[in-house]
Protein backbone atom coordinates (compact mmCIF):
# COMPACT_ATOMS: atom_id res chain seq x y z
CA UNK A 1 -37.09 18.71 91.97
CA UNK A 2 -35.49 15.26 91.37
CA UNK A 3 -32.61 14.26 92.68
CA UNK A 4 -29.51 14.43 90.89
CA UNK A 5 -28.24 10.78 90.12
CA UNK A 6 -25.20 9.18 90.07
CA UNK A 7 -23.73 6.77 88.47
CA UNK A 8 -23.37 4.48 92.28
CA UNK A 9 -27.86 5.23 92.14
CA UNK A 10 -27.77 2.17 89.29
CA UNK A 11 -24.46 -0.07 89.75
CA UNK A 12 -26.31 -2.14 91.99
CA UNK A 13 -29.26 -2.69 89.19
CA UNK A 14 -26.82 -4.22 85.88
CA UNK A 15 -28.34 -6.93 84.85
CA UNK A 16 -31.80 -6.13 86.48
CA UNK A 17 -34.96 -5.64 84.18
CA UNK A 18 -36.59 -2.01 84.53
CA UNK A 19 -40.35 -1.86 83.59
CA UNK A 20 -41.23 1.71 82.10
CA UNK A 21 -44.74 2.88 83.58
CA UNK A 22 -47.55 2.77 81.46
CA UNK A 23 -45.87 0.85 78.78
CA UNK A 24 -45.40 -2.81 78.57
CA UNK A 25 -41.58 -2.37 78.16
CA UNK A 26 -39.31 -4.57 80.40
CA UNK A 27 -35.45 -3.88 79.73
CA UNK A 28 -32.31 -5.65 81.34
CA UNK A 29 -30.05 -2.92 82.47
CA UNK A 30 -27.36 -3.92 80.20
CA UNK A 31 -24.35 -1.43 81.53
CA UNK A 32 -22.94 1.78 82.08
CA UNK A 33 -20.94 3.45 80.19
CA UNK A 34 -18.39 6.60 81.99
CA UNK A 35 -15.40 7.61 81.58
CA UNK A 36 -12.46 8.19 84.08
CA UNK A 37 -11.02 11.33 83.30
CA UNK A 38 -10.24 13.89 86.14
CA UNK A 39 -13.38 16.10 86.41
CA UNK A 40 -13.10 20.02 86.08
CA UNK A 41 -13.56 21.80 89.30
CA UNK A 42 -17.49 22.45 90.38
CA UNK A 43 -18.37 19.43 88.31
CA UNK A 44 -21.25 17.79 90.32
CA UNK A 45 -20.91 14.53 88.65
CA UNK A 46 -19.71 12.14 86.22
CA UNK A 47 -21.13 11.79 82.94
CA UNK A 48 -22.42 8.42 82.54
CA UNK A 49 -24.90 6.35 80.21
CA UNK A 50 -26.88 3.86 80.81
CA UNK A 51 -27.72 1.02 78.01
CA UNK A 52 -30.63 -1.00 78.40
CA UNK A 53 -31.58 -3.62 76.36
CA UNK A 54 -34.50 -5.74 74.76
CA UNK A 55 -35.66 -7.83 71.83
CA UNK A 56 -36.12 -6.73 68.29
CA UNK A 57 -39.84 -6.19 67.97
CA UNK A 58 -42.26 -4.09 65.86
CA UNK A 59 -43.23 -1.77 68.09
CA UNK A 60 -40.11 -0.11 70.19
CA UNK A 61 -40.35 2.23 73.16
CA UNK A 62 -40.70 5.81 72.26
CA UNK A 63 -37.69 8.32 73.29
CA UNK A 64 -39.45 10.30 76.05
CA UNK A 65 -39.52 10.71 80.34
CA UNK A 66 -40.59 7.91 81.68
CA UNK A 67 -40.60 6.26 85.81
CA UNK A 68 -38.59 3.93 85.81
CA UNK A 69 -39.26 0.98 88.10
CA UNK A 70 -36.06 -1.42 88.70
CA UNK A 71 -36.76 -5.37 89.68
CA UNK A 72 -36.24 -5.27 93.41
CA UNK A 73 -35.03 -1.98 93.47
CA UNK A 74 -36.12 2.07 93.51
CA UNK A 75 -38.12 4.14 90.89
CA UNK A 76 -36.57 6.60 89.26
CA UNK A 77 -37.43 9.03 86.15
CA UNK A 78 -35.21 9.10 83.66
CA UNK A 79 -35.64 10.59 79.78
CA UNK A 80 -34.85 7.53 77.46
CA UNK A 81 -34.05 7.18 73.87
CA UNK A 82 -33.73 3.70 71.31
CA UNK A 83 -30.05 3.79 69.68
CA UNK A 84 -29.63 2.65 66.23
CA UNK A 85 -28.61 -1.45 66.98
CA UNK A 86 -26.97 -3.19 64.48
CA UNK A 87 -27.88 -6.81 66.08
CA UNK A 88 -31.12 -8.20 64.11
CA UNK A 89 -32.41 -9.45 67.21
CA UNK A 90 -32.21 -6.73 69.65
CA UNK A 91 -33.15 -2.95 70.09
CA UNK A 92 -30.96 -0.77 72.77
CA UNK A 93 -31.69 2.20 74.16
CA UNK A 94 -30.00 4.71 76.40
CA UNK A 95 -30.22 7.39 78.91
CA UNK A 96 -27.75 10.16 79.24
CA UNK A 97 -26.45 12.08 82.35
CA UNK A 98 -24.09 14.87 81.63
């Protein structure tokens, strides 16, 4: 079983690229995104998301599980999805831990 992460697992990593194994995607770790409201009891962590974020090209990478390998940093997999972008020159894409 994975581990469960946490939001402290990719502080660290902002502004680091992650390469997505066995594609030849290369993201910066744009930023998290949490909220701080008080968390019901037995809660065993904090929702976060995590935005990463790359150039506008033809080809995007597909929503799906991928190992994800941080610049200088651990692996770990993570399911991620594109987000509709309204910049013309990027494409984001997220990964959600509830």
């Amino acid at each position: 079983m994975d581990e469960m992460l946490q939001i402290e697992n990719f502080k660290p990593h902002v502004g680091k690229l992650v390469r997505f194994k066995g594609t030849p995607f290369a993201l910066a770790l744009e930023r998290i995104i949490s909220d701080r409201k008080r968390l019901p009891k037995g809660v065993k962590r904090r929702p976060f998301m995590l935005i990463f974020r790359g150039p506008k090209e033809r080809d995007y990478l597909p929503e799906g599980l991928y190992e994800c390998e941080i610049e200088n940093g651990p692996t770990y997999r993570i399911y991620v999805a594109p987000v509709h972008t309204l910049e013309p020159d990027r494409q984001d894409y997220q990964a959600v831990f509830n």
